[in-house]
Protein backbone atom coordinates (compact mmCIF):
# COMPACT_ATOMS: atom_id res chain seq x y z
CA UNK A 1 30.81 -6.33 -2.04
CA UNK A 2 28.10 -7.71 -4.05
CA UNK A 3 26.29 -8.70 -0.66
CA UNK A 4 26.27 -5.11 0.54
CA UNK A 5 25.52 -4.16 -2.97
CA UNK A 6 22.19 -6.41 -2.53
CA UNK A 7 21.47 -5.53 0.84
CA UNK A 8 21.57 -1.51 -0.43
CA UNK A 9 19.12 -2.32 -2.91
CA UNK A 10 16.53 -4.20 -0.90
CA UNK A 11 16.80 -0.90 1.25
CA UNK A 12 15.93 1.05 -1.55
CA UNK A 13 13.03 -0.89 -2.75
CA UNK A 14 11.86 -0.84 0.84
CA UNK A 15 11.87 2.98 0.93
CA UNK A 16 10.55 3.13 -2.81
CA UNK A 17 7.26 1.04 -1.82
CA UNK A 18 6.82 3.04 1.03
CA UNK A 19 6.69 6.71 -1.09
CA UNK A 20 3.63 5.89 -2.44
CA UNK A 21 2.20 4.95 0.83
CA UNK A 22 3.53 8.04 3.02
CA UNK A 23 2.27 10.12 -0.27
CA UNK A 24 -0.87 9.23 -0.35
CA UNK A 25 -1.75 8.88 3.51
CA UNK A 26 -0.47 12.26 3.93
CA UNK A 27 -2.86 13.68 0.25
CA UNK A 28 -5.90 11.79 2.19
CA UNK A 29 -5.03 13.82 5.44
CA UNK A 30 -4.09 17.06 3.42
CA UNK A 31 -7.45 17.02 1.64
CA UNK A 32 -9.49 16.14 5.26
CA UNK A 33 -7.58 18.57 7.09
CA UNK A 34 -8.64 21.30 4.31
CA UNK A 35 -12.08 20.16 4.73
CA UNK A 36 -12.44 20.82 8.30
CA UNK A 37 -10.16 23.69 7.92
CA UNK A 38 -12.70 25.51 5.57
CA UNK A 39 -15.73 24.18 7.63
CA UNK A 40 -14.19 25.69 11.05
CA UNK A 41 -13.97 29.24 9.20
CA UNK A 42 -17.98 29.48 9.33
CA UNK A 43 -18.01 28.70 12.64
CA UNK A 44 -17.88 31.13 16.09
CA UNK A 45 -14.65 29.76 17.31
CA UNK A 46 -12.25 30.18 14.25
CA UNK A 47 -9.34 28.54 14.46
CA UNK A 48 -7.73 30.09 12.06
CA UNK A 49 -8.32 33.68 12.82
CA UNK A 50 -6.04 35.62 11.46
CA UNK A 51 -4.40 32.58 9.04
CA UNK A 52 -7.13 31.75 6.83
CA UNK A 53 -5.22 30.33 3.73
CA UNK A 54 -4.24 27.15 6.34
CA UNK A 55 -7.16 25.09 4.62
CA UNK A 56 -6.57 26.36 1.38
CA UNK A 57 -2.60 26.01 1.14
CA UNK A 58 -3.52 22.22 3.21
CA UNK A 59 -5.66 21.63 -0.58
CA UNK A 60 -2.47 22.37 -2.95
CA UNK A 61 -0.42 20.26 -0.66
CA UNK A 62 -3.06 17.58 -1.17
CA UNK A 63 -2.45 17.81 -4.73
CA UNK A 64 1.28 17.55 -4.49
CA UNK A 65 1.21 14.65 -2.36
CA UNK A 66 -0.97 12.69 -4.47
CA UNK A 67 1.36 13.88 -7.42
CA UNK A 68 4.48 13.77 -6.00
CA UNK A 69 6.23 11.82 -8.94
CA UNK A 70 5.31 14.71 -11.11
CA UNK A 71 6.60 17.33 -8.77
CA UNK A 72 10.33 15.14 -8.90
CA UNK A 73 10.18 15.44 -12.34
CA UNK A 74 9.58 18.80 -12.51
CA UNK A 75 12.20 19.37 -9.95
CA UNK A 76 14.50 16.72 -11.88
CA UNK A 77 13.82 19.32 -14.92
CA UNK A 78 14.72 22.37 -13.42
CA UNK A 79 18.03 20.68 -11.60
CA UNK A 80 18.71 19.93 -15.61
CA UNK A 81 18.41 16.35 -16.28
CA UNK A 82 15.68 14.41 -18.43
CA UNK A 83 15.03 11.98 -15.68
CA UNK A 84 11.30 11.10 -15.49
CA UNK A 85 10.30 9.56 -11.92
CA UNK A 86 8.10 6.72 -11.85
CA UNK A 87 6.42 5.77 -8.03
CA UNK A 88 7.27 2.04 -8.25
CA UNK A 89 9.76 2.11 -10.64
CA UNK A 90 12.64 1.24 -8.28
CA UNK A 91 10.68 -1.72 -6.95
CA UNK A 92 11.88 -3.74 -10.14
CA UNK A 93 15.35 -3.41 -9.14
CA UNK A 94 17.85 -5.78 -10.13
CA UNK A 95 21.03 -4.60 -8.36
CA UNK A 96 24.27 -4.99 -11.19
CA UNK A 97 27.06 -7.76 -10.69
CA UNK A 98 30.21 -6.28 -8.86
CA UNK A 99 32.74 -7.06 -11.27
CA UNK A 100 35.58 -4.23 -12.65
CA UNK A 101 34.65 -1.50 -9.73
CA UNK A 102 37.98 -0.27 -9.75
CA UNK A 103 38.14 0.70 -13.59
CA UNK A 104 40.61 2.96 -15.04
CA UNK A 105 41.18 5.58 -12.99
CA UNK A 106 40.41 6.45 -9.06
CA UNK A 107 37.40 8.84 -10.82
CA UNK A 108 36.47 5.73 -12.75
CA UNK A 109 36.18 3.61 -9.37
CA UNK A 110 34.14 6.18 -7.52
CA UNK A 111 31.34 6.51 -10.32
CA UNK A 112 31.22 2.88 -10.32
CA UNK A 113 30.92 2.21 -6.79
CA UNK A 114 27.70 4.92 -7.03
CA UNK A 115 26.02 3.34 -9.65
CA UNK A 116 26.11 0.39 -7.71
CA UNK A 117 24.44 2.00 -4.81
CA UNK A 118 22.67 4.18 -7.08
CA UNK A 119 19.10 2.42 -6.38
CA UNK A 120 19.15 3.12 -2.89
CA UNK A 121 20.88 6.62 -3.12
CA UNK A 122 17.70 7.46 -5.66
CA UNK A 123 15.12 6.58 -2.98
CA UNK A 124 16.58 7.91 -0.27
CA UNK A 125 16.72 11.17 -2.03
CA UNK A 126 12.93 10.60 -3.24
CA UNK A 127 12.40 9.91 0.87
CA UNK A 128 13.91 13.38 1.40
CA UNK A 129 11.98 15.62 -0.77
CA UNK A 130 8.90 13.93 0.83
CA UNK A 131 9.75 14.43 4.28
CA UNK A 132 10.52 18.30 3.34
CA UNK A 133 7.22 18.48 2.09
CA UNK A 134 5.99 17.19 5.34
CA UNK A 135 8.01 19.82 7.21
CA UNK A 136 6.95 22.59 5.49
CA UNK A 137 3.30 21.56 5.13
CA UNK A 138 3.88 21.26 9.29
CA UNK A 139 5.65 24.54 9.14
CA UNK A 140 2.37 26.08 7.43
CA UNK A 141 0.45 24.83 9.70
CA UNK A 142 2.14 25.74 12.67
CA UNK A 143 2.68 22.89 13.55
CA UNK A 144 6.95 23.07 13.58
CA UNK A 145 9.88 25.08 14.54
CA UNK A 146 12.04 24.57 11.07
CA UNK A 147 13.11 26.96 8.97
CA UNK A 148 11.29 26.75 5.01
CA UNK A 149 15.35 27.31 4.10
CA UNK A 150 15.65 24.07 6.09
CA UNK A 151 13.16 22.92 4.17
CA UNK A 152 14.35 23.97 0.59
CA UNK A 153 18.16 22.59 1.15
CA UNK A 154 16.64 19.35 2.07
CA UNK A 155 14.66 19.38 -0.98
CA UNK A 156 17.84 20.54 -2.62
CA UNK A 157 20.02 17.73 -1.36
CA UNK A 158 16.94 15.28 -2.07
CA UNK A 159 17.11 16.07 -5.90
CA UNK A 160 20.89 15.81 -5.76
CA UNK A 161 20.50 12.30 -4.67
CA UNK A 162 17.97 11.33 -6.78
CA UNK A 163 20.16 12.33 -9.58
CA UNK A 164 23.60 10.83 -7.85
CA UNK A 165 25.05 9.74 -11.10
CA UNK A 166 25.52 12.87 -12.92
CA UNK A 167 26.38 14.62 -9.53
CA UNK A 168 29.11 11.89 -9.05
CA UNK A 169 29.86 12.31 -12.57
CA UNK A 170 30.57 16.24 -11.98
CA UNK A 171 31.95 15.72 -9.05
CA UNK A 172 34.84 13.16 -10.91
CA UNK A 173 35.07 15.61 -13.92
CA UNK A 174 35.72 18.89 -11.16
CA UNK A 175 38.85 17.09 -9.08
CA UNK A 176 40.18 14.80 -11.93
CA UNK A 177 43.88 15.23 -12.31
CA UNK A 178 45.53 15.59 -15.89
């Protein structure tokens, strides 16, 4: 177990180091794509004709790419927790020893087994809420078929994974038997 527990959190330091990177590759091509966006509006052949906040809603998306850690938090906030997301912070990640996982109760042994994956299940959900940022940027743009209800369940789902302990927690305290 304590293998697979290690092997989970390599995974999610993986995916944590490469948040920053997709986040600020896609704020770089945000912020270009505005630029050109707003440049093409002065010229003969408008692209945009018809859709001319595309550059401008492409600048705000720059933004919340290169402050996407602050938009989890705020998102954390509004799900109801206090957690405050840090970029790298999961890249420090020493994965806990796999000793009493079954403690005291079968509600006990589930919350224990998810903290143990918990480092992986916070930066996959991190991975999520980027990606539906990406989708609905593309669905802005055009770009995409989705749905932005696609795009707000995954965003959903990515917040609920980010916060997997209390979820978990809930969950336990919901279907416990007295």
């Amino acid at each position: 177990m304590q293998g697979l527990v290690n092997f989970a959190g390599e995974i999610g330091n993986a995916i944590a180091i490469m948040i920053p990177t997709f986040c600020y590759i896609m704020a770089i091509a945000s912020f270009l794509f505005a630029g050109w966006g707003l440049w093409l509006q002065s010229q003969p052949i408008n692209p945009f004709q018809g859709r001319p906040w595309i550059p401008f809603a492409s600048l705000v998306m720059s933004g919340a790419f290169a402050s996407f850690d602050r938009v989890l938090t705020l998102a954390n906030g509004s799900a109801g927790t206090s957690m405050q997301v840090s970029i790298g912070s999961l890249t420090s990640y020493t994965p806990p020893t796999a000793s009493n996982v079954m403690g005291n109760s079968p509600g006990d042994a589930i919350v224990n087994v998810v903290t143990l994956f918990s480092a992986f299940f916070q930066s996959f959900g991190a991975m999520a809420c980027l990606w539906a940022f990406i989708a609905w940027r593309g669905i802005i743009n055009g770009q995409t078929n989705r749905t932005l209800s696609g795009c707000i369940v995954q965003f959903t789902f990515g917040v609920m994974l980010i916060n997997i302990i209390q979820v978990t927690t809930w969950l336990t305290q919901i279907f416990q038997t007295t």
